[in-house]
C-alpha atoms as a PDB file:
ATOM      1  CA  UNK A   1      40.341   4.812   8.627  1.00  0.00           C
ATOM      2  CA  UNK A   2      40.891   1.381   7.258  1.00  0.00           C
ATOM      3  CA  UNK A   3      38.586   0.244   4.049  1.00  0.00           C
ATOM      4  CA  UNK A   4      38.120  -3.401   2.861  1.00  0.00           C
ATOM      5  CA  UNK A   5      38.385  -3.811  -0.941  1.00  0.00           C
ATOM      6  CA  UNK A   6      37.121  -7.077  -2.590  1.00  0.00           C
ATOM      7  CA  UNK A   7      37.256  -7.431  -6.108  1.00  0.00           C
ATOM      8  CA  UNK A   8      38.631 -10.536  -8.804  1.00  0.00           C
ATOM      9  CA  UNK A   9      40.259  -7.442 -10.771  1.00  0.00           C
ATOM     10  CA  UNK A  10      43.616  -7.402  -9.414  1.00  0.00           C
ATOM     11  CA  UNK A  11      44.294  -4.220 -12.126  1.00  0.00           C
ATOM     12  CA  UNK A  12      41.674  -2.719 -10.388  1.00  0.00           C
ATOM     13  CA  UNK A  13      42.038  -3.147  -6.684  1.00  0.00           C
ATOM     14  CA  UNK A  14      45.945  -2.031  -7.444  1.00  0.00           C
ATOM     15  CA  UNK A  15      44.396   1.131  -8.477  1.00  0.00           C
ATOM     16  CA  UNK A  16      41.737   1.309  -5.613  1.00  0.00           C
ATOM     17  CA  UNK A  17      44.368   0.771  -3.234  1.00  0.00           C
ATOM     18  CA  UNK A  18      46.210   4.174  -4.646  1.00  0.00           C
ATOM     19  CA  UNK A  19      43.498   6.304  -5.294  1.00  0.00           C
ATOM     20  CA  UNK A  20      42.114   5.859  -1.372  1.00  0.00           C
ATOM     21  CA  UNK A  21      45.892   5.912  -0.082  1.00  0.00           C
ATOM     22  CA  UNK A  22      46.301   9.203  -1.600  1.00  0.00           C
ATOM     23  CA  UNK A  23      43.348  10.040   0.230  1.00  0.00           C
ATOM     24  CA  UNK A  24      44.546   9.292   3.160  1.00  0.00           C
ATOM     25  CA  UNK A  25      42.392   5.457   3.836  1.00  0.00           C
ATOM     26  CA  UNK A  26      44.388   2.632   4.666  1.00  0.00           C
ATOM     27  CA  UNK A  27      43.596  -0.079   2.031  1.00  0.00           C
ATOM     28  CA  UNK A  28      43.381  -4.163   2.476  1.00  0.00           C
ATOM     29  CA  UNK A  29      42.662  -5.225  -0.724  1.00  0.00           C
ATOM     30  CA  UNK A  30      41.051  -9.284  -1.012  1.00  0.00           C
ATOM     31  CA  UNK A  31      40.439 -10.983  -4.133  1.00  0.00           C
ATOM     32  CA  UNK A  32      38.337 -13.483  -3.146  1.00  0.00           C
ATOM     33  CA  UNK A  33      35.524 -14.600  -0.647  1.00  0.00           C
ATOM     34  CA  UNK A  34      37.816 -16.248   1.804  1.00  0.00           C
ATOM     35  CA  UNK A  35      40.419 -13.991   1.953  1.00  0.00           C
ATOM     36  CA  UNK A  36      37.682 -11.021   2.226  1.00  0.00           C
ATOM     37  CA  UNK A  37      36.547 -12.793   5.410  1.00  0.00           C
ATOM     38  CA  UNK A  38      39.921 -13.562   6.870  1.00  0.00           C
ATOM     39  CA  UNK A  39      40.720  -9.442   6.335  1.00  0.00           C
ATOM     40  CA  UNK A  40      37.401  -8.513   7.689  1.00  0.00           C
ATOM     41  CA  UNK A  41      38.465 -10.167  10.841  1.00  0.00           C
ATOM     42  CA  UNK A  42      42.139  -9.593  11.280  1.00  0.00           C
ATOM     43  CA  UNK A  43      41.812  -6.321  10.060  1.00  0.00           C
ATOM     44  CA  UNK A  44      38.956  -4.488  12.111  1.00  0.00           C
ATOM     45  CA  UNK A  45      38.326  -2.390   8.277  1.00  0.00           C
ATOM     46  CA  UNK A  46      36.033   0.388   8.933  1.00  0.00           C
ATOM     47  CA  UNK A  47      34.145   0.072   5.752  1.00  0.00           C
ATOM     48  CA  UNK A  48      33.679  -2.520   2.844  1.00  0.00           C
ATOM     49  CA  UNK A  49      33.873  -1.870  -0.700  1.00  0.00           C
ATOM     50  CA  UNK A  50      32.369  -5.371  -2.552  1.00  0.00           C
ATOM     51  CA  UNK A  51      32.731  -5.969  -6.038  1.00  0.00           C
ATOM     52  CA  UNK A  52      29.475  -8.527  -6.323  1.00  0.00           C
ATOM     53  CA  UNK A  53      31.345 -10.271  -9.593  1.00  0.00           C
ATOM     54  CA  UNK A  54      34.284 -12.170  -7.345  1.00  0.00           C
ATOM     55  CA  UNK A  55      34.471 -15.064 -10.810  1.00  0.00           C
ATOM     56  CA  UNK A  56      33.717 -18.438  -8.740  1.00  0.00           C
ATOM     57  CA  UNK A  57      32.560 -16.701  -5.640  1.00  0.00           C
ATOM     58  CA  UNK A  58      28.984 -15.340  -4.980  1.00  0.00           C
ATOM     59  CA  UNK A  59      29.268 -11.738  -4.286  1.00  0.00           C
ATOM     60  CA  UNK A  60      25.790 -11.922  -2.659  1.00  0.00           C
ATOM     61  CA  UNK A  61      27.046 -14.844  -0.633  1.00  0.00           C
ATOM     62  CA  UNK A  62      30.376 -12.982   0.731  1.00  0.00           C
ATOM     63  CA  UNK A  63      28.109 -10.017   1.419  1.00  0.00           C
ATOM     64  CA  UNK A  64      25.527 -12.279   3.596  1.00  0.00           C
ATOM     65  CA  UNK A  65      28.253 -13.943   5.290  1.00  0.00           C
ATOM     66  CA  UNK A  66      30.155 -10.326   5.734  1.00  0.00           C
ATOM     67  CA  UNK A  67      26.458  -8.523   7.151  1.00  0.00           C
ATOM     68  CA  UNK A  68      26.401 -11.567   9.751  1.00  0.00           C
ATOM     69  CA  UNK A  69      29.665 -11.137  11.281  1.00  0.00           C
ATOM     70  CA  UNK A  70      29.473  -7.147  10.818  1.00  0.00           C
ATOM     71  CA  UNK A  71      27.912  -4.120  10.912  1.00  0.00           C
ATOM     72  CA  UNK A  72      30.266  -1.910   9.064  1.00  0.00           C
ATOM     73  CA  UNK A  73      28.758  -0.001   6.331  1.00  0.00           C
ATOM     74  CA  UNK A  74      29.142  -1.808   2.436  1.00  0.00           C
ATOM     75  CA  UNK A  75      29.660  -0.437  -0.709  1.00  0.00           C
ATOM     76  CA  UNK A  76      28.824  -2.703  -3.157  1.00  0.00           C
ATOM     77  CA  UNK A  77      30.808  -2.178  -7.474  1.00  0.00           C
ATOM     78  CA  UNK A  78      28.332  -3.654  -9.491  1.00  0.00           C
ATOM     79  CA  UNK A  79      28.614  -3.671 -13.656  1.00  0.00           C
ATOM     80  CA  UNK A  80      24.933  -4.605 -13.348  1.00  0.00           C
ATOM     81  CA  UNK A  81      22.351  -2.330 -14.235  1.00  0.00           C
ATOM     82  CA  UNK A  82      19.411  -4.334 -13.606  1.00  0.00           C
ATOM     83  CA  UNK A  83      17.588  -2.864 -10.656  1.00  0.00           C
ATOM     84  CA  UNK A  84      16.538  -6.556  -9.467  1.00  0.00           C
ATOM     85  CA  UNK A  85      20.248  -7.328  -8.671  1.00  0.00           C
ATOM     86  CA  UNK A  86      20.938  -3.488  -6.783  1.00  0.00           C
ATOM     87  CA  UNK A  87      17.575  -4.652  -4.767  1.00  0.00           C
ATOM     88  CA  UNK A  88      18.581  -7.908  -4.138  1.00  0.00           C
ATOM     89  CA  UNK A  89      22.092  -6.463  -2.417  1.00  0.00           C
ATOM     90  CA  UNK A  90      20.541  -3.884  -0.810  1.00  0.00           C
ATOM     91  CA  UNK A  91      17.998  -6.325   0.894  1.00  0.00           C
ATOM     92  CA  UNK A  92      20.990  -8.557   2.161  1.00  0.00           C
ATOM     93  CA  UNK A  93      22.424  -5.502   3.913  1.00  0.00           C
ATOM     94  CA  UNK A  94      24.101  -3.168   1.600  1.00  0.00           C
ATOM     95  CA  UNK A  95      24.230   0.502   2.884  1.00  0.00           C
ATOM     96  CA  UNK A  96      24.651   1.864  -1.346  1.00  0.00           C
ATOM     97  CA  UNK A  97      25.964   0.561  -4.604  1.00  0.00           C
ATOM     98  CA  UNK A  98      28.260   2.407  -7.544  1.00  0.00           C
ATOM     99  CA  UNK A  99      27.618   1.273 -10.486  1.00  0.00           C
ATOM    100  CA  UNK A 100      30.712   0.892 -12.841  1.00  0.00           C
ATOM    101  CA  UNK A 101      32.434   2.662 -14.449  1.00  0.00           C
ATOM    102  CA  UNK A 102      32.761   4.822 -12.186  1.00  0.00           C
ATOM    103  CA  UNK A 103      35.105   8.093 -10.780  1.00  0.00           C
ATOM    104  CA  UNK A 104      37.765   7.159  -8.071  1.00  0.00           C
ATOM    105  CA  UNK A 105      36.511  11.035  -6.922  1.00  0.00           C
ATOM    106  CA  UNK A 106      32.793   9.609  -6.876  1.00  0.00           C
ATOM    107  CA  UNK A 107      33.614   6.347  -4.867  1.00  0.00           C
ATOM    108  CA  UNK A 108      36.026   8.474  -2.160  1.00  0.00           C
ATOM    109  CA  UNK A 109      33.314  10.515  -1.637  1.00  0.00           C
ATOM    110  CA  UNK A 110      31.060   8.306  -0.936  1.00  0.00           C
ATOM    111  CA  UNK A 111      33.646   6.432   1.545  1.00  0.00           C
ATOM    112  CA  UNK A 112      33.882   9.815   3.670  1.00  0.00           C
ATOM    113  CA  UNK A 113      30.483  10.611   3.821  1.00  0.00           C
ATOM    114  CA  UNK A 114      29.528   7.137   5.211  1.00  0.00           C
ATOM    115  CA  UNK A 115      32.766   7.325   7.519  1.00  0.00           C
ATOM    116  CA  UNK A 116      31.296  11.087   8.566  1.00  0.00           C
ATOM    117  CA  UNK A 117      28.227   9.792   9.239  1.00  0.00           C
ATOM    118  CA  UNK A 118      29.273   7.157  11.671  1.00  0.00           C
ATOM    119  CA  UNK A 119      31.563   9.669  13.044  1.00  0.00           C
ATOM    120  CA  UNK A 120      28.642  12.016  14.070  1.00  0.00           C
ATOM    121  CA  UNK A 121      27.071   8.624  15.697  1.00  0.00           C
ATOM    122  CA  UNK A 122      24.719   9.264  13.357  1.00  0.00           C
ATOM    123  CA  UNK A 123      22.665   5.364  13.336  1.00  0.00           C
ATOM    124  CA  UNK A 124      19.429   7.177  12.896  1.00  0.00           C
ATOM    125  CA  UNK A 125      18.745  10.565  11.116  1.00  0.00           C
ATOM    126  CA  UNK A 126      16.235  13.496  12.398  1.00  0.00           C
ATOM    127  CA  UNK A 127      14.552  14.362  15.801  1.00  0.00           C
ATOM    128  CA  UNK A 128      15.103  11.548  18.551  1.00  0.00           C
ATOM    129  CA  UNK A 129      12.078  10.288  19.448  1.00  0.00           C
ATOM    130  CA  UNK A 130      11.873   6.866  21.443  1.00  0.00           C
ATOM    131  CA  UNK A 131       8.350   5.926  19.513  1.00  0.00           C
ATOM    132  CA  UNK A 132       7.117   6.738  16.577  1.00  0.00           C
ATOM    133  CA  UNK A 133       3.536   6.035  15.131  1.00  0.00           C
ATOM    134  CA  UNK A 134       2.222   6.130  11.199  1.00  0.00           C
ATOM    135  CA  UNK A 135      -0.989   4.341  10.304  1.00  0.00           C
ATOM    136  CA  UNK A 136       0.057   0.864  11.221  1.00  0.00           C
ATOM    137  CA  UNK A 137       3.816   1.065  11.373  1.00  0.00           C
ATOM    138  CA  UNK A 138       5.063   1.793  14.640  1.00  0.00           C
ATOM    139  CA  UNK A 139       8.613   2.468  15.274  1.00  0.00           C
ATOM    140  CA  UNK A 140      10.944   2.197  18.491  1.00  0.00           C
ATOM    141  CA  UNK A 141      14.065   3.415  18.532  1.00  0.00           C
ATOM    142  CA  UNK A 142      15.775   2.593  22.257  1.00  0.00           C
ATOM    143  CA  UNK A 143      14.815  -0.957  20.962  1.00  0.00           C
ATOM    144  CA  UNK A 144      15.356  -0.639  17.375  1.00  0.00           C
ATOM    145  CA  UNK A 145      12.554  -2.570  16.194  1.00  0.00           C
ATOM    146  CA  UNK A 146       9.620  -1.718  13.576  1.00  0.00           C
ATOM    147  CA  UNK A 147       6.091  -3.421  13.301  1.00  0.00           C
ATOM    148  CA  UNK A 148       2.947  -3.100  11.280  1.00  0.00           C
ATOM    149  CA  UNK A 149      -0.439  -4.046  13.016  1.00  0.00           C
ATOM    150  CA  UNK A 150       2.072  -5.339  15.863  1.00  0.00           C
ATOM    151  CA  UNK A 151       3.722  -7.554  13.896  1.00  0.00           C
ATOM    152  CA  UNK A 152       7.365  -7.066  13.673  1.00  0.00           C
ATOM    153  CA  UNK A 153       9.248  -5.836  10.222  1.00  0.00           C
ATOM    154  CA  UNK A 154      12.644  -6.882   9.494  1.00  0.00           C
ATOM    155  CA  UNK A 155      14.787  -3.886   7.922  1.00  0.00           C
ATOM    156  CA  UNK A 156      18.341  -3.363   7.459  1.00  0.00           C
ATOM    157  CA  UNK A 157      19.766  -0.374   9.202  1.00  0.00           C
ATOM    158  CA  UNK A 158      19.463   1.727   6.083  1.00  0.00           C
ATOM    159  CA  UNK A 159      15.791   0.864   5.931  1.00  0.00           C
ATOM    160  CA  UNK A 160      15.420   1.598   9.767  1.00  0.00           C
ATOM    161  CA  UNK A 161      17.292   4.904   9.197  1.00  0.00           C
ATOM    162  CA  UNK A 162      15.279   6.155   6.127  1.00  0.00           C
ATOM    163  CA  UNK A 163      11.836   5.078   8.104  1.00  0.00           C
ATOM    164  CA  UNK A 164      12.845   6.898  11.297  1.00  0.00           C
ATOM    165  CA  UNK A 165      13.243   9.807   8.869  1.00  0.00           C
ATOM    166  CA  UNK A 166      10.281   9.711   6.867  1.00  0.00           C
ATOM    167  CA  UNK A 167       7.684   8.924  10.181  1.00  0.00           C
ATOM    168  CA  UNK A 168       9.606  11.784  11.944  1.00  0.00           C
ATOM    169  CA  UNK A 169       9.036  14.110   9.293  1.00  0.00           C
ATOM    170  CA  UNK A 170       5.193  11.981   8.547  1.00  0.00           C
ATOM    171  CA  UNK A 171       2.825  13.372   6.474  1.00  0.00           C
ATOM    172  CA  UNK A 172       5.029  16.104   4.318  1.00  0.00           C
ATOM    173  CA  UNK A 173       7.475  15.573   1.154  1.00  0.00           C
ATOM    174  CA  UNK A 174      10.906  15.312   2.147  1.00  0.00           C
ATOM    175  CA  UNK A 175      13.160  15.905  -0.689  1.00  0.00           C
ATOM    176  CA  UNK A 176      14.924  13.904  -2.236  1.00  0.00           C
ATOM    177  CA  UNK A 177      18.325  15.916  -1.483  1.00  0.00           C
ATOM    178  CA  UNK A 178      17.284  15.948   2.432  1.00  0.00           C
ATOM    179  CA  UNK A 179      16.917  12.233   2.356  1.00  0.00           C
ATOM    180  CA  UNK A 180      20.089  11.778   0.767  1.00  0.00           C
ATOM    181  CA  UNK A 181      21.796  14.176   3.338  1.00  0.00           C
ATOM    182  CA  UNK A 182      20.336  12.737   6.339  1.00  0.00           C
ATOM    183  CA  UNK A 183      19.876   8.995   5.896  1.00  0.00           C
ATOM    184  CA  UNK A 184      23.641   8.538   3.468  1.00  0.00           C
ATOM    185  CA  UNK A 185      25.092  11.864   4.294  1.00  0.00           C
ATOM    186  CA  UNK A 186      25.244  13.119   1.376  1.00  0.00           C
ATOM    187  CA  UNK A 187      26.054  16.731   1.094  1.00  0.00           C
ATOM    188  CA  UNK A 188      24.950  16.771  -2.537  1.00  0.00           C
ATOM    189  CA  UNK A 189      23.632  13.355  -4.948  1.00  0.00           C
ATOM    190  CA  UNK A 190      27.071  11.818  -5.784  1.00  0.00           C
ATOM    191  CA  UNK A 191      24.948  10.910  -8.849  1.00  0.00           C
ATOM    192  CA  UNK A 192      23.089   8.736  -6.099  1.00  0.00           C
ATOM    193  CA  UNK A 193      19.446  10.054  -6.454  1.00  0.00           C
ATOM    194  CA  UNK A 194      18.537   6.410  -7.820  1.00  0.00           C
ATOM    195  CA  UNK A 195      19.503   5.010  -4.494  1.00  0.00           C
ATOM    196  CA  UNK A 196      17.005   6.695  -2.749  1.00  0.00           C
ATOM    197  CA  UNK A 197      14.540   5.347  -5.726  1.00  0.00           C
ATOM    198  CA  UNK A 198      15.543   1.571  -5.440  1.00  0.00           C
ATOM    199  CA  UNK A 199      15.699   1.937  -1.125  1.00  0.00           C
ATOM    200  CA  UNK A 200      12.488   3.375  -1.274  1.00  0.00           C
ATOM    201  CA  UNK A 201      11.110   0.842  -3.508  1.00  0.00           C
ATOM    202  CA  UNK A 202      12.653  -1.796  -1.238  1.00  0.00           C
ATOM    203  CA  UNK A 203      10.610  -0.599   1.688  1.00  0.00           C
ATOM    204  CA  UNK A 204       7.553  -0.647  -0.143  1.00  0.00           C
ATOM    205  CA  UNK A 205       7.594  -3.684  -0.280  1.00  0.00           C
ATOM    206  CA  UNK A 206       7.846  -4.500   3.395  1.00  0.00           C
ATOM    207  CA  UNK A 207       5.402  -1.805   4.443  1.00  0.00           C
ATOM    208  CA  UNK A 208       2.712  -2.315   2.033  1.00  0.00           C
ATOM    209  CA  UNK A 209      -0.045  -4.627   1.697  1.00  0.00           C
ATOM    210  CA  UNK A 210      -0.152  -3.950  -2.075  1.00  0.00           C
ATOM    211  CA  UNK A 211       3.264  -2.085  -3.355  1.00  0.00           C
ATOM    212  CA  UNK A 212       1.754  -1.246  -6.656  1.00  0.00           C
ATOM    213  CA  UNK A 213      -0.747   0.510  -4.940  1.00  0.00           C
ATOM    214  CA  UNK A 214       0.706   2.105  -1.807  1.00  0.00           C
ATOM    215  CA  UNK A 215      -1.162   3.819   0.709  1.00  0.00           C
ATOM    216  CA  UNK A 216       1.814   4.285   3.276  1.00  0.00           C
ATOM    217  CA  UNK A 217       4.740   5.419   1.089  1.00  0.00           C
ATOM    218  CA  UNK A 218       4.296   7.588  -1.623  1.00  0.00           C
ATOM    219  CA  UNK A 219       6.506   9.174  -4.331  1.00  0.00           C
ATOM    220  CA  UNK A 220       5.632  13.076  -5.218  1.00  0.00           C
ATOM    221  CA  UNK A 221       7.374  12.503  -8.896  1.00  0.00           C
ATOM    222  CA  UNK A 222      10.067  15.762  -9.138  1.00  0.00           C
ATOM    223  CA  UNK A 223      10.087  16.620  -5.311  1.00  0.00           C
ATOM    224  CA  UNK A 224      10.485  13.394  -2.869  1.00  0.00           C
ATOM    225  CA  UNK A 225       8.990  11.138  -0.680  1.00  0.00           C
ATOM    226  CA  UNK A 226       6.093  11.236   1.949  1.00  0.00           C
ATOM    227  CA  UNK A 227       4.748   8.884   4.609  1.00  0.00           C
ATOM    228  CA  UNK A 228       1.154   9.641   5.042  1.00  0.00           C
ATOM    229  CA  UNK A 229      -1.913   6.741   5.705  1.00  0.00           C
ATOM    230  CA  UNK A 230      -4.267   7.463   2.143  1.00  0.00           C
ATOM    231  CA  UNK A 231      -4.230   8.764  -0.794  1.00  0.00           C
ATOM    232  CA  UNK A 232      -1.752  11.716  -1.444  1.00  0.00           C
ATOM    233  CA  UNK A 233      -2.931  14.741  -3.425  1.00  0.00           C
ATOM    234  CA  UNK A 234      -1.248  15.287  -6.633  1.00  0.00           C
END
């Protein structure tokens, strides 16, 4: 499997580029926007891993520019903590986020279990159904398209994948371990239970008329997530 690197810290990428080798990944490591693109087309990579501080270059930009010429999942290195900038990537088409520091171990991992899951032809998680119907938000999968009140929803394909799993699973808490499996792949958090936080805060906003006050998507604080129309019993 071929991986895209893309970070301004040469040091770094050198050892990015031997940690995944000894894993067995074939590496093309890009310090900058430009060269990032030319790679991403010459190359084919199976997956991208973005460092979102490229110096001069937008890291947001590259990673709009990357999302419109592909559909290969991205893993974006951020030394950000602010949640605003992990949404803000994650909205332009991000499929998860490592916040640095962080363990080559943690990172590999994270590279095989989005590889497995596109392996396993795995675009959507949970039963196959061609429709789907919560409340207002309808869901069809042959055509891959969500609406609420018939008007159409743009998601990114991690959105569409965590909805399909939440409406086909509607009106029960999912854990948050199950989500992570079936929507990342994840056989256990990676330390990644905050992504499923800051996704499912990002979806909020697109499903609900008032996000602060949701009546579609709800978090049961200590156990997961559950789609249900109304109030949830605490």
């Amino acid at each position: 499997m071929k991986i895209l690197l893309v970070d301004d810290d040469r040091d770094l990428l050198e050892l990015l580029c031997f940690a995944l080798s000894r894993a067995a990944f074939a590496t093309h490591a890009a310090y900058d926007a430009p060269m990032a693109l030319r790679l991403l087309d010459e190359a084919r990579p199976d997956l991208a891993v973005l460092d979102v501080d490229l110096g001069d270059w937008d890291g947001f930009d590259l990673l709009r520019e990357l999302r419109r010429r592909s559909q290969i999942p991205v893993i974006l290195l951020t030394a950000r903590d602010g949640e605003e900038d992990k949404v803000r990537g994650l909205d332009l088409g991000a499929d998860d986020y490592v916040t640095k520091p962080f363990s080559h171990r943690e990172l590999i991992a994270r590279i095989r279990a989005h590889l497995r899951r596109l392996g396993n032809g795995a675009l959507t998680p949970g039963p196959v159904h061609a429709q789907l119907q919560v409340g207002p938000i309808t869901l069809d999968l042959a055509l891959h398209r969500v609406a609420k009140n018939g008007q159409p929803l743009s998601l990114t394909l991690t959105e569409f994948r965590l909805l399909h799993y939440l409406m086909a699973n509607a009106e029960r808490v999912v854990p948050t371990r199950d989500v992570l499996h079936h929507v990342w792949g994840y056989d256990d958090d990676l330390g990644a239970a905050d992504l499923v936080r800051v996704t499912v805060h990002r979806l909020r906003r697109k499903l609900e008329d008032e996000p602060a006050k949701p009546r579609l998507l709800h978090t049961v604080a200590g156990v997961g997530i559950i789609l249900k129309p109304g109030p949830v019993d605490r």
